[in-house]
PDB file of N, CA and C in Angstrom:
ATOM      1  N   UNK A   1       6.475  12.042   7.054  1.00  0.00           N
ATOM      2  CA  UNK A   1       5.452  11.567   6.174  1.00  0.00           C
ATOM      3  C   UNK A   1       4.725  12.754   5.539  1.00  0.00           C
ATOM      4  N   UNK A   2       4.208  12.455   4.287  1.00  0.00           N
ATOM      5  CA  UNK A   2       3.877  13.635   3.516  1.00  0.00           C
ATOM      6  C   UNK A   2       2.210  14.158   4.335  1.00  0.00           C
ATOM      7  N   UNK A   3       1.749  14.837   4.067  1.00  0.00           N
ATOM      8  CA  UNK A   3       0.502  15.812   4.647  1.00  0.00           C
ATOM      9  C   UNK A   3      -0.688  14.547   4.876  1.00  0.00           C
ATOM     10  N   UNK A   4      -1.593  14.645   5.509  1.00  0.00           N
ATOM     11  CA  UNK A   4      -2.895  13.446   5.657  1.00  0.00           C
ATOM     12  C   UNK A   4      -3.607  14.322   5.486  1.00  0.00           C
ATOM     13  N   UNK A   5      -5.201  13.727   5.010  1.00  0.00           N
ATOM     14  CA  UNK A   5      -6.082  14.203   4.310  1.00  0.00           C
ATOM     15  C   UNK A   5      -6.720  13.768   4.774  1.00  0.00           C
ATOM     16  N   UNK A   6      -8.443  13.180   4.410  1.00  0.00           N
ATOM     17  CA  UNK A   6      -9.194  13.210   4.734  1.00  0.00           C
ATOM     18  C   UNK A   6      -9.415  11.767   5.046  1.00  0.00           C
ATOM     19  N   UNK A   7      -8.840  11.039   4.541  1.00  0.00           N
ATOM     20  CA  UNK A   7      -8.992   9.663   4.780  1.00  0.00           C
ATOM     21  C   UNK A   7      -8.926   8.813   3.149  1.00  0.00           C
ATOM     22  N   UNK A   8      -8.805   7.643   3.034  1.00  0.00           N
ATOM     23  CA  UNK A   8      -8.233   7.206   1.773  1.00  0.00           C
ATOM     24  C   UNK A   8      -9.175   5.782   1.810  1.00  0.00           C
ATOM     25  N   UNK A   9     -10.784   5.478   1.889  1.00  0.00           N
ATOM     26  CA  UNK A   9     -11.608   4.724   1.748  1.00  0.00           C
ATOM     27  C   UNK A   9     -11.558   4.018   0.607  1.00  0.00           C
ATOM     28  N   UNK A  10     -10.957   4.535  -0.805  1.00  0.00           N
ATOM     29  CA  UNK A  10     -10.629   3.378  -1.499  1.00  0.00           C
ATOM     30  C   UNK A  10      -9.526   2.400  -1.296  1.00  0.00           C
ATOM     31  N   UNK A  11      -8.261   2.933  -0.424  1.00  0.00           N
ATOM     32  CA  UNK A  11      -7.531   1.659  -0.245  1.00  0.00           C
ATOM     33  C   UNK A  11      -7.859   1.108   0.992  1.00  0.00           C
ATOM     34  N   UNK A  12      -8.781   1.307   1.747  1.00  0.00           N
ATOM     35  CA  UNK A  12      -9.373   0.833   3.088  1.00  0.00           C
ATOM     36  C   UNK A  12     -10.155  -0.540   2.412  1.00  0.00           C
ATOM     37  N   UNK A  13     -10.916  -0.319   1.418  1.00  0.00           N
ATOM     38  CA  UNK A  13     -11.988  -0.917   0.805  1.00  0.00           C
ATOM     39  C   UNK A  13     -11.280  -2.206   0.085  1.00  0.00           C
ATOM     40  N   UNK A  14     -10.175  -2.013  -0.317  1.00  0.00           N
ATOM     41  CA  UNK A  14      -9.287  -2.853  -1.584  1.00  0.00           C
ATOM     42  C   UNK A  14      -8.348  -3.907  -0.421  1.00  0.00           C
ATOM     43  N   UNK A  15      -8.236  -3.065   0.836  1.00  0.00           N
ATOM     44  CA  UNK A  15      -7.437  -4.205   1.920  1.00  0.00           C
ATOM     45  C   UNK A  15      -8.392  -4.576   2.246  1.00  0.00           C
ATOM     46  N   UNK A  16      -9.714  -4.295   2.873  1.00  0.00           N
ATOM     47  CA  UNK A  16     -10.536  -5.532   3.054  1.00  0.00           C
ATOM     48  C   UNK A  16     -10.890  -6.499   2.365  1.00  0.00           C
ATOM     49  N   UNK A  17     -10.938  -6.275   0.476  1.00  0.00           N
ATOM     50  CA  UNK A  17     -11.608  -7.209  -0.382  1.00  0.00           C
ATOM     51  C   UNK A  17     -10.513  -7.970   0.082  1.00  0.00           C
ATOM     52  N   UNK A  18      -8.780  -7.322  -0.621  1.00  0.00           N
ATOM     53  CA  UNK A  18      -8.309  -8.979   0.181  1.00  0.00           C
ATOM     54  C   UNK A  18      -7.798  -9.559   1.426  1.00  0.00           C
ATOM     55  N   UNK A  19      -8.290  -8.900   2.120  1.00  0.00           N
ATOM     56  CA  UNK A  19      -8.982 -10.152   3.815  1.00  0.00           C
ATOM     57  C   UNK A  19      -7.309  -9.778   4.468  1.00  0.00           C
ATOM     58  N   UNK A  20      -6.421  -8.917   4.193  1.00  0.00           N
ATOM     59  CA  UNK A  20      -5.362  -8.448   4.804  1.00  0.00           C
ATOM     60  C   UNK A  20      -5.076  -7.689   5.498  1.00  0.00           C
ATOM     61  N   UNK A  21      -4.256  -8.334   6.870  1.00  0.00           N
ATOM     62  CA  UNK A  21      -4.217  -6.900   7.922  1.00  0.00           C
ATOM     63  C   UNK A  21      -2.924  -5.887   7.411  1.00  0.00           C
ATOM     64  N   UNK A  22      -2.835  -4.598   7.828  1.00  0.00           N
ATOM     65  CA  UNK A  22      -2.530  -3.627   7.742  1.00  0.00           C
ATOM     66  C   UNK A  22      -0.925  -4.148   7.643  1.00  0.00           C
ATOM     67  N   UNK A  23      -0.830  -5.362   8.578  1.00  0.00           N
ATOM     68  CA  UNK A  23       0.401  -5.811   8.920  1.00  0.00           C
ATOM     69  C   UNK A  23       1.065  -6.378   7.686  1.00  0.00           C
ATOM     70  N   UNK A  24      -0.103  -7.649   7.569  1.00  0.00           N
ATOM     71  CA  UNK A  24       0.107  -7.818   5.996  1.00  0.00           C
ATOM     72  C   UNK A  24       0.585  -7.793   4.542  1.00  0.00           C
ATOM     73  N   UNK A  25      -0.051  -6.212   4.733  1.00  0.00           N
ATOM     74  CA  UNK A  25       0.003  -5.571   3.404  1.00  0.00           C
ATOM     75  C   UNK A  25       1.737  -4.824   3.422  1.00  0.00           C
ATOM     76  N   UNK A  26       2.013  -4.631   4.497  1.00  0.00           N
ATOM     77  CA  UNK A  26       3.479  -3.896   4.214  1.00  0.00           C
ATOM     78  C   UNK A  26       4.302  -5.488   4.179  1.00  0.00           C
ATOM     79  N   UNK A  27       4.259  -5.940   4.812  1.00  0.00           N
ATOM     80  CA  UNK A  27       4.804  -7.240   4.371  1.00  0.00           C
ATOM     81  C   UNK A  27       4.559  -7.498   3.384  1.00  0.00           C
ATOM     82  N   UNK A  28       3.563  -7.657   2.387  1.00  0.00           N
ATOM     83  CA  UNK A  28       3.598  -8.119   1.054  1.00  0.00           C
ATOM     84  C   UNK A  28       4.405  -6.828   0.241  1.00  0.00           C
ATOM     85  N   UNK A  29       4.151  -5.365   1.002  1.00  0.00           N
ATOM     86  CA  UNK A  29       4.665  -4.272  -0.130  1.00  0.00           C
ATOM     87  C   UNK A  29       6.451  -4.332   0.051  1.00  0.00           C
ATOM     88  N   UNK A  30       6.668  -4.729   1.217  1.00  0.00           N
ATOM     89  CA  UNK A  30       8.427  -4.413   1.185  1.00  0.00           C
ATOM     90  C   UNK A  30       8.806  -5.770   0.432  1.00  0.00           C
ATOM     91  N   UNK A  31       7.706  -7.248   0.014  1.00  0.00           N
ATOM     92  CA  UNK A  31       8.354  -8.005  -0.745  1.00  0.00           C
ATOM     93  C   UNK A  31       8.411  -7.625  -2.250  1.00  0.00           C
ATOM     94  N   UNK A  32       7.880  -7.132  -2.533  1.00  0.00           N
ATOM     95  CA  UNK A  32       7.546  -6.344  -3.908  1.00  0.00           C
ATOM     96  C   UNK A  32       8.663  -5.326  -4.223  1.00  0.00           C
ATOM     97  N   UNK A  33       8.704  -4.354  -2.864  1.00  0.00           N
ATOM     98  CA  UNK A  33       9.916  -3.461  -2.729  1.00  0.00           C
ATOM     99  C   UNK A  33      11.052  -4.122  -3.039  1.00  0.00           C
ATOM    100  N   UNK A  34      11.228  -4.887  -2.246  1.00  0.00           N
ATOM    101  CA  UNK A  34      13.068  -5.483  -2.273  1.00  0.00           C
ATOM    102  C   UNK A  34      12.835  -6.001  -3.908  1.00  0.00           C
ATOM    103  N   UNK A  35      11.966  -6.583  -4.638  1.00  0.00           N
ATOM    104  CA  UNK A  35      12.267  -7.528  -6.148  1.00  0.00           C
ATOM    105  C   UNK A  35      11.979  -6.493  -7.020  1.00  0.00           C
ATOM    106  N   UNK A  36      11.829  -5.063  -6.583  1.00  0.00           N
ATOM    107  CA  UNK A  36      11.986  -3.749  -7.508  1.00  0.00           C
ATOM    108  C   UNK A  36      13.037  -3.202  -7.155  1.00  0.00           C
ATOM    109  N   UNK A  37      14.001  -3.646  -6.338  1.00  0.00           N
ATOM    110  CA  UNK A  37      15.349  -2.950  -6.413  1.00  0.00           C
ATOM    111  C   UNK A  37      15.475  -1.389  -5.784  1.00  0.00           C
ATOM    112  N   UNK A  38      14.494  -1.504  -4.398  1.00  0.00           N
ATOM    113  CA  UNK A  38      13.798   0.035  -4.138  1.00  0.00           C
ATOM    114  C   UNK A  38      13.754  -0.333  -2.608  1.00  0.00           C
ATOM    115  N   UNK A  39      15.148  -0.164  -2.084  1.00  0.00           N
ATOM    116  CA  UNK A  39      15.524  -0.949  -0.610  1.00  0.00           C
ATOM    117  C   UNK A  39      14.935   0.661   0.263  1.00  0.00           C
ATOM    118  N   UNK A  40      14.996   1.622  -0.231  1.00  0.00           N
ATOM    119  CA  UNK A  40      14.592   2.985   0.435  1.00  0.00           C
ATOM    120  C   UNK A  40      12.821   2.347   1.026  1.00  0.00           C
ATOM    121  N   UNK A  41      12.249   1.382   0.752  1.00  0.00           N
ATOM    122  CA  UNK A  41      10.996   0.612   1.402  1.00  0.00           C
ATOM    123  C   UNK A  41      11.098  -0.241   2.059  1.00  0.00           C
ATOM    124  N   UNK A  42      12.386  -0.563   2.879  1.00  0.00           N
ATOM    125  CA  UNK A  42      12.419  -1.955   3.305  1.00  0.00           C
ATOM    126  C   UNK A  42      12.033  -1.822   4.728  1.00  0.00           C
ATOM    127  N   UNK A  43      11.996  -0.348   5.293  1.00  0.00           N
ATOM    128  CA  UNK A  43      11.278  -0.118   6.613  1.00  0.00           C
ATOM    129  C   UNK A  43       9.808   0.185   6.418  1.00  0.00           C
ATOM    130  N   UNK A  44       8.952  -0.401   5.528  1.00  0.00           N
ATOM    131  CA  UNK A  44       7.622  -0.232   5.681  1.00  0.00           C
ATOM    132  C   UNK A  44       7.243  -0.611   6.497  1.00  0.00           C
ATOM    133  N   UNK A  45       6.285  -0.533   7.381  1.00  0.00           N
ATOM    134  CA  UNK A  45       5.641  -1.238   8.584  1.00  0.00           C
ATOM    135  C   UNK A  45       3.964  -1.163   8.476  1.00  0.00           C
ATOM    136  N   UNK A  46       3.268  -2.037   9.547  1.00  0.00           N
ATOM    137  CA  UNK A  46       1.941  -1.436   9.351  1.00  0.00           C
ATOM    138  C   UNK A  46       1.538   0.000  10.064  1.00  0.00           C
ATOM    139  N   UNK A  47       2.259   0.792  10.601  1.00  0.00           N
ATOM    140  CA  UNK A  47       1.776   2.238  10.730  1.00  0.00           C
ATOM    141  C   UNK A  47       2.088   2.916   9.645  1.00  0.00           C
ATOM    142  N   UNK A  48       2.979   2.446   8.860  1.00  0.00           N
ATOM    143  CA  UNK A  48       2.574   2.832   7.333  1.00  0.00           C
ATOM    144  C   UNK A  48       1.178   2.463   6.568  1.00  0.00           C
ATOM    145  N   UNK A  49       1.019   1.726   6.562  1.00  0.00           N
ATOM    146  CA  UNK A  49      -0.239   1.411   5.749  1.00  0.00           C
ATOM    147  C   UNK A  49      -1.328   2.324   6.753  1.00  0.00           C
ATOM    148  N   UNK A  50      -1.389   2.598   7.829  1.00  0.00           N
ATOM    149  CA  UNK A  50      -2.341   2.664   8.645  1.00  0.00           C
ATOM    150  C   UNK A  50      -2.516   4.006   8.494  1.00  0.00           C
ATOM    151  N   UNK A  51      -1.380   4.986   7.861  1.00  0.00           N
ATOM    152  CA  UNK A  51      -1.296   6.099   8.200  1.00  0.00           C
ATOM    153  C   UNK A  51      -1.853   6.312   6.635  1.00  0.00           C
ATOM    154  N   UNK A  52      -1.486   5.553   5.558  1.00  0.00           N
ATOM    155  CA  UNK A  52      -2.071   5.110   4.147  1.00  0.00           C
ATOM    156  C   UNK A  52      -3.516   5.654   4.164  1.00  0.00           C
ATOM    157  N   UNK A  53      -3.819   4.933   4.621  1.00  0.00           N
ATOM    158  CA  UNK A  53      -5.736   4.510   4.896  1.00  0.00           C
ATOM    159  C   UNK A  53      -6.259   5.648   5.811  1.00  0.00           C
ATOM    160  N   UNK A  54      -5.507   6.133   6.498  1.00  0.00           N
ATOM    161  CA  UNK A  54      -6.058   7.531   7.320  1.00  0.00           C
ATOM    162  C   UNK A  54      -5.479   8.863   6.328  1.00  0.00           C
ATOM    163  N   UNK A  55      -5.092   8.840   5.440  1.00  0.00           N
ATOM    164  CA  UNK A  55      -5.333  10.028   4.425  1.00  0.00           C
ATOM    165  C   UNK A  55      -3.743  10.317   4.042  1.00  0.00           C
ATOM    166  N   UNK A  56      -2.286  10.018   4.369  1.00  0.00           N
ATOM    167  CA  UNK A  56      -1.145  10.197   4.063  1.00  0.00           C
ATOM    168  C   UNK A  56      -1.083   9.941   2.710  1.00  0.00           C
ATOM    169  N   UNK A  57      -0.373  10.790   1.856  1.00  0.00           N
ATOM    170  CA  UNK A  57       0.131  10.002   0.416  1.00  0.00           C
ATOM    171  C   UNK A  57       1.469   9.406   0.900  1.00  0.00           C
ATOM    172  N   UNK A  58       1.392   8.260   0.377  1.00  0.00           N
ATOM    173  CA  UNK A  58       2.710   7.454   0.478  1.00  0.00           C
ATOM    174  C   UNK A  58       3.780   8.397  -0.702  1.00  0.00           C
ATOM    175  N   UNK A  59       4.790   7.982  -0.961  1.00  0.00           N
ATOM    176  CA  UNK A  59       5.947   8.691  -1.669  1.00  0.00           C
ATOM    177  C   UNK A  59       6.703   7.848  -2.316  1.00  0.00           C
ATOM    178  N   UNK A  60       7.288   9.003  -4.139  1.00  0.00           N
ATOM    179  CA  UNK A  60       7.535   8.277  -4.311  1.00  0.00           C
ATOM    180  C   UNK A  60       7.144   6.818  -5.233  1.00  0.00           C
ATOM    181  N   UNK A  61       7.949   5.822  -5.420  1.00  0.00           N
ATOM    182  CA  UNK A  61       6.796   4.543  -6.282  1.00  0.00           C
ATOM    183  C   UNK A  61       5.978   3.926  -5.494  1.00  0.00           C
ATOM    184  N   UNK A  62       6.011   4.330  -3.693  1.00  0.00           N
ATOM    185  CA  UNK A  62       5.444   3.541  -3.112  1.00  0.00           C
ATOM    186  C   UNK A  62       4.227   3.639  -3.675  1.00  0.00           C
ATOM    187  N   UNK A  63       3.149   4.227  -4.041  1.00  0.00           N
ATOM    188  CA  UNK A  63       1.828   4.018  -4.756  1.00  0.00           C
ATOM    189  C   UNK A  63       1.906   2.850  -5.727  1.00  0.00           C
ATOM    190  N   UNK A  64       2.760   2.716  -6.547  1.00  0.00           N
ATOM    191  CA  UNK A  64       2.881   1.916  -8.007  1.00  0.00           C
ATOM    192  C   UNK A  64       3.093   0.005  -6.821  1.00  0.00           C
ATOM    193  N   UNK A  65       4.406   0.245  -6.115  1.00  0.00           N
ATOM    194  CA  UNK A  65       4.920  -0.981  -5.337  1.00  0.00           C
ATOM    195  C   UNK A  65       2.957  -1.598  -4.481  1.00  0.00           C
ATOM    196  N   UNK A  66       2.536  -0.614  -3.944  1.00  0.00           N
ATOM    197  CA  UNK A  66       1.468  -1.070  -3.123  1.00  0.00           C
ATOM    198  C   UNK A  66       0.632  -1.748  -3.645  1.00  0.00           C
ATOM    199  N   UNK A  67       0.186  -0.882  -5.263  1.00  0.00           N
ATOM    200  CA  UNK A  67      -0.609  -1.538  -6.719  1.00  0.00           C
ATOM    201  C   UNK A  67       0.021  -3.073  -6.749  1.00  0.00           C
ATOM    202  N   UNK A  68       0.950  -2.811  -6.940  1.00  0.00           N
ATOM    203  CA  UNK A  68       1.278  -4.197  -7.087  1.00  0.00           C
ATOM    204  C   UNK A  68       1.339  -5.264  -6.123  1.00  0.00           C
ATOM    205  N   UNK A  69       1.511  -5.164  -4.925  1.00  0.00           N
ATOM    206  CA  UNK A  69       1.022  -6.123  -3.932  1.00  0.00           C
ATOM    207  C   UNK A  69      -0.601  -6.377  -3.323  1.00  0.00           C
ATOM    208  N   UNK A  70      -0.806  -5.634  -3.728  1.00  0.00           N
ATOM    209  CA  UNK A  70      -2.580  -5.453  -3.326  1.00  0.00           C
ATOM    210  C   UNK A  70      -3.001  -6.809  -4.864  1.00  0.00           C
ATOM    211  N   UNK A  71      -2.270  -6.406  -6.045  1.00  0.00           N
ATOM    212  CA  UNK A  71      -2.927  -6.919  -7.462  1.00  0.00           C
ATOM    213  C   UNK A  71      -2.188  -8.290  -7.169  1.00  0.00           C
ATOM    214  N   UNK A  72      -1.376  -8.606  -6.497  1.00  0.00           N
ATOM    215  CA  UNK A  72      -1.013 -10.088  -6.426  1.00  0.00           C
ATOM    216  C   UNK A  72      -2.069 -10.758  -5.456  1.00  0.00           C
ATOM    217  N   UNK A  73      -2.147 -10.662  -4.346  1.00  0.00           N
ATOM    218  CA  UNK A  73      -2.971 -11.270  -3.360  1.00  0.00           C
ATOM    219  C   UNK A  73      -4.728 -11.384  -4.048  1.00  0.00           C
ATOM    220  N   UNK A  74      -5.037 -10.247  -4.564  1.00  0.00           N
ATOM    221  CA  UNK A  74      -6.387 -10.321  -5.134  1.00  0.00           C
ATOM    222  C   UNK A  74      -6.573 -10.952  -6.550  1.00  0.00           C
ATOM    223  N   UNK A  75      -5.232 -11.180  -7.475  1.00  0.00           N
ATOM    224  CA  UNK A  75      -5.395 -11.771  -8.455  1.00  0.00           C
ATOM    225  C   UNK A  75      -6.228 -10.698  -9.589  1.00  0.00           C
ATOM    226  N   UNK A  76      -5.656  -9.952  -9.163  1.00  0.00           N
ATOM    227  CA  UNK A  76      -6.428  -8.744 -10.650  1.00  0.00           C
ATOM    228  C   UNK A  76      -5.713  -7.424 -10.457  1.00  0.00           C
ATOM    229  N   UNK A  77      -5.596  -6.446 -11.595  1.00  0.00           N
ATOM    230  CA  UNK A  77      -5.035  -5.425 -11.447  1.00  0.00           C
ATOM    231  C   UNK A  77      -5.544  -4.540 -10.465  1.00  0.00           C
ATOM    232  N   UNK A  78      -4.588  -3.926  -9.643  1.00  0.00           N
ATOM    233  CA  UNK A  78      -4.937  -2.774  -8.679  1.00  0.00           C
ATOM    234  C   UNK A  78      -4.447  -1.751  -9.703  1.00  0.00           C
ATOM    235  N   UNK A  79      -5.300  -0.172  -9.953  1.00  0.00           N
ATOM    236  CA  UNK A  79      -4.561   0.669 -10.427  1.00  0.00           C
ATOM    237  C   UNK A  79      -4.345   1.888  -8.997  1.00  0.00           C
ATOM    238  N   UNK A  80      -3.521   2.632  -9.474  1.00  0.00           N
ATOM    239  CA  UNK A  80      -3.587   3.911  -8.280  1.00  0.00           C
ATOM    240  C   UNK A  80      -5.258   4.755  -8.676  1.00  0.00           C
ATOM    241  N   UNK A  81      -5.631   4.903  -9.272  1.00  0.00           N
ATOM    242  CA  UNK A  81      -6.925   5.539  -9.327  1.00  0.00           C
ATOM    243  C   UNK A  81      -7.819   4.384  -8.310  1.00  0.00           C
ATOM    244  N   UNK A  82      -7.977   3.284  -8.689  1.00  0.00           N
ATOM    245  CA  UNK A  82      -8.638   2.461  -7.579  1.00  0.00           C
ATOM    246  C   UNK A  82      -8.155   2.648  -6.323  1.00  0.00           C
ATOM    247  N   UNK A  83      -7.297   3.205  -5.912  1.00  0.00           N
ATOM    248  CA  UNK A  83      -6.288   2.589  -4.423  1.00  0.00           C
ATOM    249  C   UNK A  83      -6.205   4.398  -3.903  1.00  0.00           C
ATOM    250  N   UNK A  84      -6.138   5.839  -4.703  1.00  0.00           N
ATOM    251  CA  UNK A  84      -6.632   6.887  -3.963  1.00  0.00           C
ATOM    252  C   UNK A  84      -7.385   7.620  -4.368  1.00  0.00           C
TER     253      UNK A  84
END
């Protein structure tokens, strides 16, 4: 996994608005993954996301794939500036 940082409180903030566990959210991101044709995500798990939210950059489109499962469940655009 790429370097962790300091911590990543805007996508901490954006999984709580929508009420999703950590578990969740990779479940919604590897469904997003597989209907983008981007099977190199199909082992997401929630110590991915977890490691997300504790400061890791994800890799890769995973930023763009996450935008987009975060923006389905909440019903509004997620951008990556909102999410790190």
């Amino acid at each position: 996994m790429p370097q962790a940082g300091p911590g990543n409180a805007k996508l901490a903030a954006v999984i709580a608005e929508a009420g999703m566990s950590h578990a969740e959210v990779a479940r919604a991101f590897v469904r997003v993954a597989q209907e983008s044709k981007a099977p190199e995500f199909a082992g997401v798990g929630r110590s991915h996301v977890s490691h997300w939210v504790a400061g890791s950059k994800p890799s890769g489109r995973a930023p763009i794939l996450l935008c987009e499962a975060l923006s389905r469940k909440l019903g509004r655009i997620v951008t990556l500036k909102g999410v790190s």
